[in-house]
Protein backbone atom coordinates (compact mmCIF):
# COMPACT_ATOMS: atom_id res chain seq x y z
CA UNK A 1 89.16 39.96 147.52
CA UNK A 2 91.00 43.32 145.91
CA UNK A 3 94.40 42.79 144.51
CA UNK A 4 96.91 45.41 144.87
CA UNK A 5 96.13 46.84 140.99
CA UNK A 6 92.42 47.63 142.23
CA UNK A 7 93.36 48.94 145.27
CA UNK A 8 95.90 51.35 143.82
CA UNK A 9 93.59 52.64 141.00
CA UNK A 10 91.14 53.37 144.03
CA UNK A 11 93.30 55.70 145.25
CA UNK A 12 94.33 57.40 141.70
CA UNK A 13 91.04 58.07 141.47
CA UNK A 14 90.08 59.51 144.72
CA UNK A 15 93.35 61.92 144.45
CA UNK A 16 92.03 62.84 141.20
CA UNK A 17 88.97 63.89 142.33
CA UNK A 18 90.86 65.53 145.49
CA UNK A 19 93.41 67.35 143.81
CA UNK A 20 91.13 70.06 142.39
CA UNK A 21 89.73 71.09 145.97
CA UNK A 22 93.16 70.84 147.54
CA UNK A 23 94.72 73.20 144.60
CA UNK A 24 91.72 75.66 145.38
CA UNK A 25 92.17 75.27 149.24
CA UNK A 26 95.96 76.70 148.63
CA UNK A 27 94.56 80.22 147.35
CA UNK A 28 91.54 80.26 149.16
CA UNK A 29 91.27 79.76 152.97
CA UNK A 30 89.01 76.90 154.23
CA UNK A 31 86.49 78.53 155.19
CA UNK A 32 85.27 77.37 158.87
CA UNK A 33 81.88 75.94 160.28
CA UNK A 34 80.57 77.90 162.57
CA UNK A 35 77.97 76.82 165.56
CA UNK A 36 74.51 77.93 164.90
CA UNK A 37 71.82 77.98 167.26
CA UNK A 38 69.74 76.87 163.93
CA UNK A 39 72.00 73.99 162.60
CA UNK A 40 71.02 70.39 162.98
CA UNK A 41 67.53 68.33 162.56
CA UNK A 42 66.53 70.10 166.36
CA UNK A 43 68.20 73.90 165.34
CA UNK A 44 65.91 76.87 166.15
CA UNK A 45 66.75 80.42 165.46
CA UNK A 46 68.34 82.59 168.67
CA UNK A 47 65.82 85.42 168.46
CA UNK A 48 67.89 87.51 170.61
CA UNK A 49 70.53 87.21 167.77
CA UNK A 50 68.05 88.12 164.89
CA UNK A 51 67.24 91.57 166.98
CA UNK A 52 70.98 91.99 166.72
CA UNK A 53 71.11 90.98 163.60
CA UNK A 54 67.99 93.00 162.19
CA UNK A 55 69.88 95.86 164.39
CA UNK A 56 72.90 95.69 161.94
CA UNK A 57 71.06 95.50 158.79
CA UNK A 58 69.29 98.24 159.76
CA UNK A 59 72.20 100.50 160.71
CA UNK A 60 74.70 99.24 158.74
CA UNK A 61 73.56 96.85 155.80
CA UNK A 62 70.34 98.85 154.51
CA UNK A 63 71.54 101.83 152.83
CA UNK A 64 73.38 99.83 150.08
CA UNK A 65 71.67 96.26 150.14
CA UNK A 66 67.52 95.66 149.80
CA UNK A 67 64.96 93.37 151.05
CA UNK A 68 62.23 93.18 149.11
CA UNK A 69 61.13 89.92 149.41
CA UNK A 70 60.75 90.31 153.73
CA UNK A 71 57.53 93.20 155.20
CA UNK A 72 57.95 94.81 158.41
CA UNK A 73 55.58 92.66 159.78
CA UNK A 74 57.61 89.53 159.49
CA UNK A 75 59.81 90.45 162.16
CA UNK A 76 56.97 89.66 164.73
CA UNK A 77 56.23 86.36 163.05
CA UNK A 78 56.94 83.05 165.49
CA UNK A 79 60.31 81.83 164.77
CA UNK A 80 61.81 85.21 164.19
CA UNK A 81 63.16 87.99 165.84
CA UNK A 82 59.39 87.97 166.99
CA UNK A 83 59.18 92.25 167.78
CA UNK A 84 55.97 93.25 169.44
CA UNK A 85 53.45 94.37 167.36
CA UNK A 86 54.11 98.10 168.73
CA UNK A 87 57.92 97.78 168.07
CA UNK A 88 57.55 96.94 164.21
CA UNK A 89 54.79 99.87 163.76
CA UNK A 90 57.78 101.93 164.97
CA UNK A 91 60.71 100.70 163.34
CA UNK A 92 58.27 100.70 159.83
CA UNK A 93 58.00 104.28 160.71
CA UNK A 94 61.76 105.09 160.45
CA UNK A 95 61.41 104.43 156.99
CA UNK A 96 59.98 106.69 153.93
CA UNK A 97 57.66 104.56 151.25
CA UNK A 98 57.02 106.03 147.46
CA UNK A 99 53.73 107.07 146.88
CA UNK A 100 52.32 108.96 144.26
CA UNK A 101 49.07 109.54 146.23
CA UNK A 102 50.48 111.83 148.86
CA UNK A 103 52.07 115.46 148.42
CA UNK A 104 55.33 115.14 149.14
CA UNK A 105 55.17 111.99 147.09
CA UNK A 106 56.27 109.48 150.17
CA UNK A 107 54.52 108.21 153.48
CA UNK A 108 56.07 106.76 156.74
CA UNK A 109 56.32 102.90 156.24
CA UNK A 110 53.81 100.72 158.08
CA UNK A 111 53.76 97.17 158.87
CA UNK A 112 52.51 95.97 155.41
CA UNK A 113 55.00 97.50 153.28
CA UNK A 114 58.29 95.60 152.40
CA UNK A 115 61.58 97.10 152.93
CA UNK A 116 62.11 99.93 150.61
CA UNK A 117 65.06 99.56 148.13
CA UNK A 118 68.08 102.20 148.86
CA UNK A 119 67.97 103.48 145.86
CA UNK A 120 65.41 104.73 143.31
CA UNK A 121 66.68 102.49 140.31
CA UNK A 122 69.52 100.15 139.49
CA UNK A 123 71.76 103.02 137.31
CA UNK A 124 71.68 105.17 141.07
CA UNK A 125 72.73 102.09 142.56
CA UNK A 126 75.87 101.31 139.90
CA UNK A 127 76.47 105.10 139.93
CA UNK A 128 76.77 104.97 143.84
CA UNK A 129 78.76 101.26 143.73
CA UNK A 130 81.77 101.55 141.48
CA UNK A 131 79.26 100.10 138.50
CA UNK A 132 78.01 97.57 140.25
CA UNK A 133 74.65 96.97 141.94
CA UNK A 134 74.31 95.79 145.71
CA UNK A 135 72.98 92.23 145.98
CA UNK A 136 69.58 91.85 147.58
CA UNK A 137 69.45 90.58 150.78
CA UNK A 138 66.04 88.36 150.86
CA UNK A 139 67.39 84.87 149.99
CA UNK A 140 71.17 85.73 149.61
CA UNK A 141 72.07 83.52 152.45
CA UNK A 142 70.51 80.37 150.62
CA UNK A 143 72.32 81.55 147.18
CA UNK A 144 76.08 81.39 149.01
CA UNK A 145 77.83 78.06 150.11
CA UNK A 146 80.69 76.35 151.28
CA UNK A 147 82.25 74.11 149.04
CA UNK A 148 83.77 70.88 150.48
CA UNK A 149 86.33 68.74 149.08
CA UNK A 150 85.48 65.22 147.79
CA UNK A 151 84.41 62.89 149.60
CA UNK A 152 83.65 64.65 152.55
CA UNK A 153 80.31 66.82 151.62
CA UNK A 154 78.93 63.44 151.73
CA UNK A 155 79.01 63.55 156.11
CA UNK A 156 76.63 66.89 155.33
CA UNK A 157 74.08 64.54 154.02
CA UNK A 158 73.97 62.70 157.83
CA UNK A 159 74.58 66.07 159.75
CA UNK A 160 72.10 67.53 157.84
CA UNK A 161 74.33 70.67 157.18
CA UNK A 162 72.70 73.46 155.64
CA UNK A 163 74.45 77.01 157.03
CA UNK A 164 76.67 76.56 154.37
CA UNK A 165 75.44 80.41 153.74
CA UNK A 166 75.69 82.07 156.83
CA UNK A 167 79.11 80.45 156.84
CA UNK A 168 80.43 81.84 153.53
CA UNK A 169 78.74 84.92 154.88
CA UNK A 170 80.50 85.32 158.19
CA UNK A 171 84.09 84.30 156.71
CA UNK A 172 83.39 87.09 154.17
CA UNK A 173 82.75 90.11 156.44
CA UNK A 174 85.69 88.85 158.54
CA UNK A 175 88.06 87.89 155.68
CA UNK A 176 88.92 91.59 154.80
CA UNK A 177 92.93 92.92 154.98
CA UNK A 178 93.75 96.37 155.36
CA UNK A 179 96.92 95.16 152.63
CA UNK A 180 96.80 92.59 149.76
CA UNK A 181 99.83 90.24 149.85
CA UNK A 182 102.80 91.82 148.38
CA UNK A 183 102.60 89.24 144.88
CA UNK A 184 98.82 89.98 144.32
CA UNK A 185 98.04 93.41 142.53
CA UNK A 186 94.78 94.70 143.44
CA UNK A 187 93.10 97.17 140.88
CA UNK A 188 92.03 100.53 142.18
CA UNK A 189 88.45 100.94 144.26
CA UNK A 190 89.21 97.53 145.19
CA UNK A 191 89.57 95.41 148.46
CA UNK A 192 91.27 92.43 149.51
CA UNK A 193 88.99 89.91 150.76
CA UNK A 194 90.34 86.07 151.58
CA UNK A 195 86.95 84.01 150.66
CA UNK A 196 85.34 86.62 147.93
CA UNK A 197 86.33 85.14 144.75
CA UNK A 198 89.17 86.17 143.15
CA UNK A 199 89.94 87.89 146.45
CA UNK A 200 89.14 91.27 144.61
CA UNK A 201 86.08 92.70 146.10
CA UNK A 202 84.19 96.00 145.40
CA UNK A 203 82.24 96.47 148.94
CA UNK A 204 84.55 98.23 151.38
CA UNK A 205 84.91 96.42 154.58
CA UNK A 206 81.25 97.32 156.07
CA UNK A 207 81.91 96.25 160.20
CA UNK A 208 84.00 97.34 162.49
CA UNK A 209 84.62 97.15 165.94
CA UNK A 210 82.48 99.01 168.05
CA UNK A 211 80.58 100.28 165.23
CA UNK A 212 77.43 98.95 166.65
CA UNK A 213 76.35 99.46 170.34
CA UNK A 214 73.96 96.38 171.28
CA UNK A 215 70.91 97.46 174.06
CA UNK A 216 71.91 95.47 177.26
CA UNK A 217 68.65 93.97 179.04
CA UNK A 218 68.88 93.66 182.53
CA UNK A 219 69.79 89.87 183.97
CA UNK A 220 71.32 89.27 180.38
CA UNK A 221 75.65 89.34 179.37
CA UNK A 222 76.64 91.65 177.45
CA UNK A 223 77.75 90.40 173.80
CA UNK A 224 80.73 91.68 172.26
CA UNK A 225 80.96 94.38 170.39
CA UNK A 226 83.34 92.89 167.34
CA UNK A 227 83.39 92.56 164.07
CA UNK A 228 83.40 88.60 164.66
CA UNK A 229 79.91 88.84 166.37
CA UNK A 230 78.61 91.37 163.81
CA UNK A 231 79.29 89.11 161.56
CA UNK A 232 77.67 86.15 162.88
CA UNK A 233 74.48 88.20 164.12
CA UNK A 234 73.93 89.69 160.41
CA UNK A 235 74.58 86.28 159.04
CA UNK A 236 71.75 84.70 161.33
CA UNK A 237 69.56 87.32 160.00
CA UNK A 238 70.39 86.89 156.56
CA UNK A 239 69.50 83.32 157.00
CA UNK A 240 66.12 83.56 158.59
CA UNK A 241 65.37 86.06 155.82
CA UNK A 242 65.94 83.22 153.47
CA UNK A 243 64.14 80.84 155.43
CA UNK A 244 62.19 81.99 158.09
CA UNK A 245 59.92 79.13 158.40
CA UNK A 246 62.84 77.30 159.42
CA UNK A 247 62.29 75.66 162.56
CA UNK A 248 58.22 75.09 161.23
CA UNK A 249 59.73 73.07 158.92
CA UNK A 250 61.97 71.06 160.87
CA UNK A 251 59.18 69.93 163.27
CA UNK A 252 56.94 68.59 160.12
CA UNK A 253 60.08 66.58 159.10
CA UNK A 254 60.82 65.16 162.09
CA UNK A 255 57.35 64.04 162.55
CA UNK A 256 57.14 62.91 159.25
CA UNK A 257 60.54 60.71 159.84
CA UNK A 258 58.97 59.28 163.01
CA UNK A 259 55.78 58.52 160.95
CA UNK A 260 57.46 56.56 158.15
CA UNK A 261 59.44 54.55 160.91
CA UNK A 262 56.60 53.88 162.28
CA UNK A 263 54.74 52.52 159.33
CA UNK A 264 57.64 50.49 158.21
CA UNK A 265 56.99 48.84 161.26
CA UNK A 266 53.74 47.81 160.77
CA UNK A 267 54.35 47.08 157.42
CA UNK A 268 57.05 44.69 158.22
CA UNK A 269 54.24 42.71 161.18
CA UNK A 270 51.52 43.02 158.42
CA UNK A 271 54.20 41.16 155.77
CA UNK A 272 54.81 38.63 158.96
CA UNK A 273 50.92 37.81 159.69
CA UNK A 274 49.85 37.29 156.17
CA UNK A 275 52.61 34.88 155.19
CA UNK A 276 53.33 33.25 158.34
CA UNK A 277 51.31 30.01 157.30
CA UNK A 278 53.14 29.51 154.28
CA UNK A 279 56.38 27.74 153.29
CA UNK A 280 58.77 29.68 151.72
């Protein structure tokens, strides 16, 4: 049915549109999938790994990077890392709100407030950053992805692949090198990075080993301690910050997939009954 002309100038063109992503992939490292506890059409966030997660923002992320989009009292929401009601009104407390009202000019945080910013405006936070101002962390893990080569994003479509984020995420905060490559000159106050882009990054590596000691529960394993696992509990965080109806929304879909199956069905007898008596 082809000849050998069409078949040939199939290929040109799929190399074409290749060639781009495979020239990228030779500077930048493919970046790998990781396995989520909230990927797939039945994925629910681990909520012992949003605790760990929230754990690391808290002691690590916070004092550079904002929330403002997430209140204390969404960590006790269903689907979350789902604190007790007592546990949030304490770890509100831990932080200082502005208000204008009181003496000192602050309060203790309660469960209403959002997370305070880290710094009073945007000029402290430049003057504190090397000029540039920490990214907020409410929806950042919905604003990063993973970029896959031609044609095979198209398989994300059936996996339903959507921790493209988290992803990036992880392979950044484990993609740091205490050297750049000897041909790559790095300008002062920065740090090599293999996924960041331009592999030039401003943010000192954040996570390190150990940094972070995890509250063991009796009957559970301990988890390690690592920058890997930092990574991928901050990352889980970041992404139910983004979406933290998540799982709430995955139910309505799947429902709603089982209700248009079933209505094709009875679409498909109804067509059958009404024109069974007539010739076609």
């Amino acid at each position: 049915m082809f000849n050998t002309k069409t078949i040939l100038a199939a290929v040109a063109l799929v190399a074409g549109f290749a060639a781009p992503a495979m020239a990228q992939d030779h500077s930048t490292p493919q970046i790998q999938k990781q396995s989520w506890s909230f990927a797939g059409i039945f994925g629910t966030y681990d909520e012992n790994q949003l605790q760990r997660g929230y754990q690391i923002f808290r002691e690590v992320c916070s004092s550079c990077h904002s929330a403002r989009l997430i209140a204390f009292r969404n960590l006790s929401e269903e689907g979350g890392p789902h604190f007790s009601e007592e546990q949030v009104k304490a770890l509100a407390a831990e932080y200082e709100i502005p208000d204008a009202t009181t003496d000192t000019g602050t309060r203790p945080a309660v469960a209403a407030d959002r997370f305070p910013k880290p710094f009073a405006t945007d000029q402290d936070a430049r003057d504190a950053n090397g000029g540039a101002v920490p990214p907020d962390f409410s929806v950042l893990a919905k604003a990063r992805g993973v970029t896959d080569a031609f044609p095979f994003w198209i398989f994300n479509y059936f996996t339903g692949y959507s921790e493209g984020g988290p992803d990036y995420i992880h392979a950044l905060l484990t993609g740091y090198h205490e050297e750049a490559p000897h041909d790559f000159e790095l300008a002062e106050g920065k740090y090599y990075n293999d996924v960041f882009p331009g592999h030039a990054i401003g943010m000192a590596p954040p996570l390190q080993d150990g940094q972070v000691t995890y509250e063991v529960l009796e009957g559970q394993t301990p988890v390690p301690e690592t920058v890997d696992q930092y990574s991928k509990d901050v990352a889980a965080f970041m992404m139910w910050m983004a979406e933290p109806h998540l799982a709430g929304r995955k139910q309505t879909g799947f429902v709603v997939l089982l209700f248009l199956i079933g209505f094709a069905g009875l679409m498909y007898l109804t067509k059958r009954r009404i024109w069974a008596g007539i010739e076609h």
